[in-house]
Protein backbone atom coordinates (compact mmCIF):
# COMPACT_ATOMS: atom_id res chain seq x y z
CA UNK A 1 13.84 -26.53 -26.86
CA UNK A 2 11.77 -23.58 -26.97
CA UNK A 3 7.76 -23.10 -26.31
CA UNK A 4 6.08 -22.10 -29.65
CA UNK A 5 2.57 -20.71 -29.47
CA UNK A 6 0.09 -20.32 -32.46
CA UNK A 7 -3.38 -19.14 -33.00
CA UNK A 8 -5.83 -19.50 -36.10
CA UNK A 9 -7.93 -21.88 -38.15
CA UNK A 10 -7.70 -25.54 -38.98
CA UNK A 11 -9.71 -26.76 -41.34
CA UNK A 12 -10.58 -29.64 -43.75
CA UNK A 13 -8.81 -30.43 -46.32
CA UNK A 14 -10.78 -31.95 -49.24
CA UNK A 15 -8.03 -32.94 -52.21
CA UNK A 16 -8.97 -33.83 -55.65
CA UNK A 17 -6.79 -37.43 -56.19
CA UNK A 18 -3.98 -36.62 -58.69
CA UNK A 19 -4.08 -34.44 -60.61
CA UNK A 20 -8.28 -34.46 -61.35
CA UNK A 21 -10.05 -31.71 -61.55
CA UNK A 22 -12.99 -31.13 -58.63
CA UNK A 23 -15.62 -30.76 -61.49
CA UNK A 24 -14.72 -34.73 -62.55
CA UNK A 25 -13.69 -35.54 -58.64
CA UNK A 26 -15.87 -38.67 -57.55
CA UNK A 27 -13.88 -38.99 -54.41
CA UNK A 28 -11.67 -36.65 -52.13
CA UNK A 29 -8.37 -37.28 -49.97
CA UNK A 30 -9.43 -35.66 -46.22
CA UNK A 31 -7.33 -34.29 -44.19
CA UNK A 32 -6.50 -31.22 -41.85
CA UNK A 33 -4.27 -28.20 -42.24
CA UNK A 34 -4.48 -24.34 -42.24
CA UNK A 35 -1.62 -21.73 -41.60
CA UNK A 36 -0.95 -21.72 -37.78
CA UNK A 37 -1.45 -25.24 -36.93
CA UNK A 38 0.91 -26.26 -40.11
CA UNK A 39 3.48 -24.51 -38.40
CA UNK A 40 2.95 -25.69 -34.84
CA UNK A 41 3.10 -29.16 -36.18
CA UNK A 42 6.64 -27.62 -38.08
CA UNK A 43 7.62 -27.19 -34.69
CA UNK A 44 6.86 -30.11 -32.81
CA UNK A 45 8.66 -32.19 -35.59
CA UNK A 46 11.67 -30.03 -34.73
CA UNK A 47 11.47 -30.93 -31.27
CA UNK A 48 9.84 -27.73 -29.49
CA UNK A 49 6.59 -27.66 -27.46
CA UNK A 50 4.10 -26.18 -29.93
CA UNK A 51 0.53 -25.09 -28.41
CA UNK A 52 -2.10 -24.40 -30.73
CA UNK A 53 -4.87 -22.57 -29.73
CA UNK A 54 -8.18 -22.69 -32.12
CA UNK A 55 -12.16 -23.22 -31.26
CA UNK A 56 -13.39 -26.54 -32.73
CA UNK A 57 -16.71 -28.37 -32.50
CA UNK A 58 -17.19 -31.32 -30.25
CA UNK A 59 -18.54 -33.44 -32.63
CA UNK A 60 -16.63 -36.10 -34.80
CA UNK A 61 -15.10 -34.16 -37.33
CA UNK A 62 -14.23 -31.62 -35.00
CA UNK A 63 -12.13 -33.72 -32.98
CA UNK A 64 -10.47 -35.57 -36.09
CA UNK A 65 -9.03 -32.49 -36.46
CA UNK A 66 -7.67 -32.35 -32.56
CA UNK A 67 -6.25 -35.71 -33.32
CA UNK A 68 -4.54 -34.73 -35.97
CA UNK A 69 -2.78 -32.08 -34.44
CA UNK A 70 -1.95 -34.75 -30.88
CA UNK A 71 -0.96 -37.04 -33.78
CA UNK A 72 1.72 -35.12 -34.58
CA UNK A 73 2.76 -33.90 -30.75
CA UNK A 74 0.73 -30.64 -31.14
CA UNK A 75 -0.48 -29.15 -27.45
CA UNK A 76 -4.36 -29.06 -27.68
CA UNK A 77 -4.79 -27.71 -24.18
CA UNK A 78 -5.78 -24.40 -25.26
CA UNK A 79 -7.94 -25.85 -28.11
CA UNK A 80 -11.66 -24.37 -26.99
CA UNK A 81 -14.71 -26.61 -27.81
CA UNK A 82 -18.30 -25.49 -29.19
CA UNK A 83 -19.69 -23.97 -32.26
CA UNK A 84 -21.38 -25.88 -35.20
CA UNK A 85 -18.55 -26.76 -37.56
CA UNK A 86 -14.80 -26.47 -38.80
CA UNK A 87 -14.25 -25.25 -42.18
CA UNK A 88 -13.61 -26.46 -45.14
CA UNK A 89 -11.69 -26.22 -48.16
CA UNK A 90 -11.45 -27.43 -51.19
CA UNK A 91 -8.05 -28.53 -53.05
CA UNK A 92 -7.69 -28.84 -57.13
CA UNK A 93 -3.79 -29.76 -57.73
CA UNK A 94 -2.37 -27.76 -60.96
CA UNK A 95 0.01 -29.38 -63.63
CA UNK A 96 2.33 -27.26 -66.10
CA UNK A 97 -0.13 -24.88 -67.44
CA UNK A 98 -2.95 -25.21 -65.55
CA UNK A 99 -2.93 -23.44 -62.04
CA UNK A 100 -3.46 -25.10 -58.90
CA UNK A 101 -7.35 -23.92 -57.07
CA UNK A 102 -8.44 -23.73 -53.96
CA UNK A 103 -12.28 -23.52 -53.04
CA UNK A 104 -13.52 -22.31 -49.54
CA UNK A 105 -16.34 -23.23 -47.74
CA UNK A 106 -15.78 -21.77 -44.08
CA UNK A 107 -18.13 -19.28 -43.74
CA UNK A 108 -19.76 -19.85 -39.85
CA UNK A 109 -16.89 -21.87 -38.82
CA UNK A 110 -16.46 -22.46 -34.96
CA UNK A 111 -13.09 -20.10 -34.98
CA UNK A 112 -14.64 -17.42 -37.11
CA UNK A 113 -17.92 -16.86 -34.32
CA UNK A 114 -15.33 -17.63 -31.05
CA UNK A 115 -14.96 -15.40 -28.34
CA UNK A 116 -11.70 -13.40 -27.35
CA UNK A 117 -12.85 -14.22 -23.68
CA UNK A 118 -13.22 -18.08 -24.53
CA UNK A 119 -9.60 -18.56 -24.15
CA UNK A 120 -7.35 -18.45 -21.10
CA UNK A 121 -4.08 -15.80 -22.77
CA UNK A 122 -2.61 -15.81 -19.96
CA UNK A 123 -2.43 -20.14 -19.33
CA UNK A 124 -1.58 -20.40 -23.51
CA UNK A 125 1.33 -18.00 -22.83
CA UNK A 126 2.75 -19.45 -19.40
CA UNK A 127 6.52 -20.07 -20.52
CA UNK A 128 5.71 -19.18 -23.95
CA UNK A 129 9.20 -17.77 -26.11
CA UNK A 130 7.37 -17.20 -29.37
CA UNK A 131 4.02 -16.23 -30.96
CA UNK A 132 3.04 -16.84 -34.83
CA UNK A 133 -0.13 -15.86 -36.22
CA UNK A 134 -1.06 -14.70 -39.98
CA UNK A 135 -2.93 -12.53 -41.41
CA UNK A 136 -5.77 -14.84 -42.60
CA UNK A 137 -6.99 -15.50 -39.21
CA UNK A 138 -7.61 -11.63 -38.69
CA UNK A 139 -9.59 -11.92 -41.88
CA UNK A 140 -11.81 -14.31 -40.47
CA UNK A 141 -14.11 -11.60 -38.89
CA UNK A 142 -14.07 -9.03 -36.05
CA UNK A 143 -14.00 -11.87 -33.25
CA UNK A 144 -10.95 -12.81 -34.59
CA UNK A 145 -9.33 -9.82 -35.35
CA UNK A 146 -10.16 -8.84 -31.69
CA UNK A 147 -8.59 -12.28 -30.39
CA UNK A 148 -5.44 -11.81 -32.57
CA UNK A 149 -4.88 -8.32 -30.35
CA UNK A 150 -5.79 -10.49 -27.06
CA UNK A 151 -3.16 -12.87 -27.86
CA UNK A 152 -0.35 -10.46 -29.22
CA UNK A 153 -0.62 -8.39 -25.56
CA UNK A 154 -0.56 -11.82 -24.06
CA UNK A 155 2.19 -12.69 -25.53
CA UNK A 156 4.24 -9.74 -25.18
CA UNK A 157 3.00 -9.31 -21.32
CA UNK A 158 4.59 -13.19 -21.43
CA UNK A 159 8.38 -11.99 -22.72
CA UNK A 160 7.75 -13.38 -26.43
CA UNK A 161 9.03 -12.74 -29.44
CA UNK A 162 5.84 -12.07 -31.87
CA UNK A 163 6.19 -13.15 -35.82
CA UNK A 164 3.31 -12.71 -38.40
CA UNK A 165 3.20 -13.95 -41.79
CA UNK A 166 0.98 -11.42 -43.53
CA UNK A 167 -0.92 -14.39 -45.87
CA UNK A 168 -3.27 -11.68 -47.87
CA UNK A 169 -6.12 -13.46 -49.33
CA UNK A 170 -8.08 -11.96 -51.78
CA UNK A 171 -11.13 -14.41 -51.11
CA UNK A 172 -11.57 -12.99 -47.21
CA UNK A 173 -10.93 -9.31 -47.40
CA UNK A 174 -10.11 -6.61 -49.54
CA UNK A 175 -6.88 -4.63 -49.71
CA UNK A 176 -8.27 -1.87 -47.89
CA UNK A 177 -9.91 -3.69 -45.32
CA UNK A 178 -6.62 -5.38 -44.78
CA UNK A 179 -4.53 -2.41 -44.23
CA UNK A 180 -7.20 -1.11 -41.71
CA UNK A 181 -6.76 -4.07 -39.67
CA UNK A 182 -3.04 -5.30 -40.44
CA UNK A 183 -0.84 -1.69 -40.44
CA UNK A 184 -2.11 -1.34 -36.60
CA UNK A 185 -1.70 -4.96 -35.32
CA UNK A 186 2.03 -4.63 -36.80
CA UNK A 187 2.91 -2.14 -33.71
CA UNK A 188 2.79 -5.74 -31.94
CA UNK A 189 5.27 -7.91 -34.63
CA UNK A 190 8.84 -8.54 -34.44
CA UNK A 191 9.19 -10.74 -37.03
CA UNK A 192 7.25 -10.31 -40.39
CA UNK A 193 6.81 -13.12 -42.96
CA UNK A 194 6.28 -11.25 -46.27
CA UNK A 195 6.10 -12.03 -50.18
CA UNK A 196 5.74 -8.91 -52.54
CA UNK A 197 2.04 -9.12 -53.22
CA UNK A 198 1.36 -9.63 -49.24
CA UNK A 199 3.58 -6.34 -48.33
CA UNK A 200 1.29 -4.27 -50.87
CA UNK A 201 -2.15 -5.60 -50.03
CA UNK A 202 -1.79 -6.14 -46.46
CA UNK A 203 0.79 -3.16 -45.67
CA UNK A 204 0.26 -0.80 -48.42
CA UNK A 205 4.47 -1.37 -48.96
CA UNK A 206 5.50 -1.91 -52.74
CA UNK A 207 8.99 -2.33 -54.42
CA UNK A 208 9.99 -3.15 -58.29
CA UNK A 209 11.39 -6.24 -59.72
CA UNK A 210 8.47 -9.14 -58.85
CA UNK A 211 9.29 -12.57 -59.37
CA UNK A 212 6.15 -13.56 -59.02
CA UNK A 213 5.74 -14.55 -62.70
CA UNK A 214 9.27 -15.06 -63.41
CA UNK A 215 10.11 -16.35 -66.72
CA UNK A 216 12.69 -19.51 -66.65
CA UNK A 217 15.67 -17.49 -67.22
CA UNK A 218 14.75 -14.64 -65.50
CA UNK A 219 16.65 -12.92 -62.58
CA UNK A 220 14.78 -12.05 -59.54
CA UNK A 221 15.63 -8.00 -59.05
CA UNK A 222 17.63 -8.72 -55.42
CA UNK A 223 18.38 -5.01 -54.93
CA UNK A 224 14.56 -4.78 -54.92
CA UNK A 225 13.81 -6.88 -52.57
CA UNK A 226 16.53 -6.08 -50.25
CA UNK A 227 15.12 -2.60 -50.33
CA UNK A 228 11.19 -4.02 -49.74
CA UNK A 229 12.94 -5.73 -46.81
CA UNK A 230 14.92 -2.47 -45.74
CA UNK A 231 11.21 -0.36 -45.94
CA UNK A 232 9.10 -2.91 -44.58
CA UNK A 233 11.62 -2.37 -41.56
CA UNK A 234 12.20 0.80 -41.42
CA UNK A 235 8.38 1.61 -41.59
CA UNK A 236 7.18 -0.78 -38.92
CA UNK A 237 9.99 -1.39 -36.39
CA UNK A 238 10.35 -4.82 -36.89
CA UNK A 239 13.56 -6.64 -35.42
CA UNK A 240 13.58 -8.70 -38.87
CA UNK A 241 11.62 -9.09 -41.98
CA UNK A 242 11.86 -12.02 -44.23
CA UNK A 243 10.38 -12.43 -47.98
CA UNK A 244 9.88 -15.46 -49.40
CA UNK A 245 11.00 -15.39 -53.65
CA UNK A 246 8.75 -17.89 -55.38
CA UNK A 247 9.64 -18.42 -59.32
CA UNK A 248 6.61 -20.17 -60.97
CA UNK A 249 8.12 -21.10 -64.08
CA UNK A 250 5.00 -23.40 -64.26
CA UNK A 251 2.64 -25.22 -61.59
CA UNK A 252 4.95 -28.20 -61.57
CA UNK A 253 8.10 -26.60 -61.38
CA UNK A 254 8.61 -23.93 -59.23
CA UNK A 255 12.18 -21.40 -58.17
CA UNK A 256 12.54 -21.29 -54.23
CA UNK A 257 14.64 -18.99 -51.83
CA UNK A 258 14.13 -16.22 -49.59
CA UNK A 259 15.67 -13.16 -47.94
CA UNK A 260 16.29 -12.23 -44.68
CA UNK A 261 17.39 -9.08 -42.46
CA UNK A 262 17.57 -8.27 -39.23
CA UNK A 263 17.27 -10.76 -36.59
CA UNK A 264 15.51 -12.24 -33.44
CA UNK A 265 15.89 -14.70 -30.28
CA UNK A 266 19.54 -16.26 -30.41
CA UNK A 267 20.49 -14.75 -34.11
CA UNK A 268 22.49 -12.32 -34.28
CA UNK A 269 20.91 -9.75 -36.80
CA UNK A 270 22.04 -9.52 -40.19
CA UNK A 271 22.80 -5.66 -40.95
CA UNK A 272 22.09 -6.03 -44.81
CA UNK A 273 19.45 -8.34 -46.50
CA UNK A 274 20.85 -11.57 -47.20
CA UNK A 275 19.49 -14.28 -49.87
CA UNK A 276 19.77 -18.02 -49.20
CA UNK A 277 20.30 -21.24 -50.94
CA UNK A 278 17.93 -21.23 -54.43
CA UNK A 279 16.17 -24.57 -55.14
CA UNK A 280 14.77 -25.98 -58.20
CA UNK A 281 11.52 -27.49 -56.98
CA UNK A 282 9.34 -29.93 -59.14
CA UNK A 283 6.25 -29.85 -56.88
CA UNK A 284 4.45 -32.72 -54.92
CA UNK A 285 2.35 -29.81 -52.79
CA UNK A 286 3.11 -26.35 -52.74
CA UNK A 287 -0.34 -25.84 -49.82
CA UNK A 288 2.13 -25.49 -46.70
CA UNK A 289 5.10 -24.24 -48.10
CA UNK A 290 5.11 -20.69 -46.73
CA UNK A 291 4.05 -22.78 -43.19
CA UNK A 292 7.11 -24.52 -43.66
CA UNK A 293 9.23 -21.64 -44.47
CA UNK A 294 7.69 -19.90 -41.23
CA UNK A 295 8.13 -22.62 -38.84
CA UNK A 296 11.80 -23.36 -39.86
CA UNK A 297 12.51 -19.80 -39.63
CA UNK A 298 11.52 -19.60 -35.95
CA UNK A 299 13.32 -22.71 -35.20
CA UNK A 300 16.09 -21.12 -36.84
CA UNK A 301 15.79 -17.86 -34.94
CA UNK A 302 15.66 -19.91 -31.88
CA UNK A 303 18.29 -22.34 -31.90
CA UNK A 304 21.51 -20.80 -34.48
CA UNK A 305 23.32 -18.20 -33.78
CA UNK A 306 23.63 -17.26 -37.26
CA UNK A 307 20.82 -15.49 -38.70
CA UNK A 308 21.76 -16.57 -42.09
CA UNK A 309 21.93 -19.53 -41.31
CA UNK A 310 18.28 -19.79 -39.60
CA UNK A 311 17.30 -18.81 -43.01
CA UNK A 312 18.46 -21.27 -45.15
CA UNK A 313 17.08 -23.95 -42.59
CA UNK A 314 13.69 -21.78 -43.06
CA UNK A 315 14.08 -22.41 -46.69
CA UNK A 316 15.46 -26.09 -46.91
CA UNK A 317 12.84 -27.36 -44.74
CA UNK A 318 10.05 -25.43 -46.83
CA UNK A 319 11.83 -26.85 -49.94
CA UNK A 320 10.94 -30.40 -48.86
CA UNK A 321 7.53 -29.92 -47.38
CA UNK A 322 6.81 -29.32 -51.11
CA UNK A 323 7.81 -32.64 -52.03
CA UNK A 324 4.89 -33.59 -48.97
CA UNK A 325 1.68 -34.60 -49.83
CA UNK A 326 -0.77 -32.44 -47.54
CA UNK A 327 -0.54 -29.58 -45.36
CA UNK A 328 1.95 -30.39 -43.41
CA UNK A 329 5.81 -31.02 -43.08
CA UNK A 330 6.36 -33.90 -41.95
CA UNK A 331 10.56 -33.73 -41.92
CA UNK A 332 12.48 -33.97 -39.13
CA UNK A 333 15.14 -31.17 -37.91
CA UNK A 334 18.12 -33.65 -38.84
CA UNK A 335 16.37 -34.27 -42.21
CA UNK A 336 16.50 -30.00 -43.26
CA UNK A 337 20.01 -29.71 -41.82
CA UNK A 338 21.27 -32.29 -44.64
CA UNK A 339 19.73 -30.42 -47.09
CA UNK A 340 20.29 -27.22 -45.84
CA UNK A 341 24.33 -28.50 -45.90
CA UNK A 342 23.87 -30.00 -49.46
CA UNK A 343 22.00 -33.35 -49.26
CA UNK A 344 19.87 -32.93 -52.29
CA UNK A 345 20.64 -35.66 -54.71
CA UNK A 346 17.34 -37.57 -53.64
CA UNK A 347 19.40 -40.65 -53.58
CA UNK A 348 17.41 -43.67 -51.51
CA UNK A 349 19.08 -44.07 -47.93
CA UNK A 350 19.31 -47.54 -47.23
């Protein structure tokens, strides 16, 4: 398998139990989870050697979070040590009507204030085939931003294929103070992880015929898309750009595919945009599911052939981290692949 490097923020997850609200929330669930290390955990499920690089604190909660990530098989070589504490964030899980909402409290955090010089590039990248970031860690603040440069140049200067997931969120940055920081880092990207909103906010790139609030029996406006995908290329270079079509019919029940052209390490690249598999999700956890989609698309870039069929492993194994509790997907590679070749009845395996 392949070496897998990612860079960014891992915080604390504080859940409200069911399906409470945090205003009536006497207790939270804790655990750990943010963009980049969900994926590297993705990846070291699928059997690759994921390193996660990140600045914790040394003190106890700090390194519950670095055993959650060796838990799972995550490399936390490159994880740097110091600052005064890891960020939080608080979850609020929506039902039908009502919205899922997420609170932040991260300001300060140990990864926000780290150096670009704290970290040894060149040692993270040794034998490194792939780099994922996102665009929240950039958001984080100008240390950041500058180690999210350090680390793409590292990473190219290493032979690896780079692959972003733009992430826009509204709660760290503005839309113009995204596309001041995102439109030059994407010289860097070979891969880019878009949905519509994230390809206007972050890029400044727009298209017609959003899904984002699609009704039940709407149709998602493919030709759209495909051309979002085509522009998106065209504009930027990449080798392949891949947009993620969420339905949300309601906060339980949820449309999920994705598109995909182009291509990258063994996949041959698709010359037109290509949709995958659609599921019908009823959602356990939708936190993660972009991770998930990410992670299994740079397994599937690494290890098929077929770029198509990279991305219906991408979407398959994102489709069942939502069933996941938490941040993370836990599945195994063999686990996707039957879904991704029609194992979906949810039967019990005995």
């Amino acid at each position: 398998m392949s070496t897998v490097v990612t860079f960014g923020e891992i915080m604390l997850r504080l859940s409200t139990p069911g399906f409470t609200r945090i205003t009536q929330a006497q207790r939270f669930d804790a655990t750990y989870g943010g963009g980049e290390a969900n994926v590297a955990v993705s990846l070291a499920h699928f059997g690759h050697d994921a390193r996660f690089v990140c600045k914790l604190p040394e003190h106890e909660v700090g390194q519950a979070a670095v055993n959650q990530l060796r838990r799972f098989g995550v490399d936390t070589r490159f994880v740097v040590r110091g600052g005064d504490r890891v960020g939080i964030y608080f979850l609020e899980t929506g039902a039908s009507q009502r919205p899922s909402k997420v609170v932040y409290d991260r300001a300060h955090s140990a990864v926000s204030e780290m150096d670009p010089d704290e970290v040894d590039w060149d040692a993270a990248f040794d034998g490194a085939d792939w780099f994922h970031w996102t665009g929240i860690t950039p958001a984080l603040g100008a240390k950041p931003k500058a180690a999210v440069e350090r680390a793409c140049r590292a990473a190219k200067a290493a032979g690896a294929t780079v692959s972003c997931d733009l992430n826009f969120r509204s709660k760290l940055w503005t839309t113009d103070e995204a596309q001041a920081t995102m439109r030059p880092l994407m010289e860097h990207v070979d891969v880019c992880i878009a949905n519509e909103e994230d390809a206007d906010r972050s890029l400044g790139v727009t298209t017609e015929g959003s899904g984002a609030e699609a009704a039940e029996d709407a149709e998602l406006d493919e030709a759209g898309y495909a051309q979002l995908a085509e522009k998106l290329k065209a504009d930027f270079g990449f080798d392949a750009v891949a947009i993620t079509l969420r339905e949300s019919i309601s906060a339980s029940d949820n449309g999920w595919s994705a598109m995909l052209l182009g291509g990258a390490g063994r996949a041959a690249p698709l010359a037109e945009a290509k949709r995958s598999r659609r599921y019908d999700l009823r959602l356990v956890d939708r936190v993660g599911g972009g991770d998930s989609f990410a992670a299994g698309l740079v397994h599937g870039l690494l290890t098929k052939t077929d770029a198509e069929e990279a991305l219906n492993f991408a979407v398959a194994a994102s489709a069942l981290k939502q069933t996941i509790p938490g941040d993370l997907n836990l599945s195994t590679a063999a686990e996707v692949e039957a879904l991704a070749g029609g194992a979906g009845s949810g039967r019990v395996q005995r």
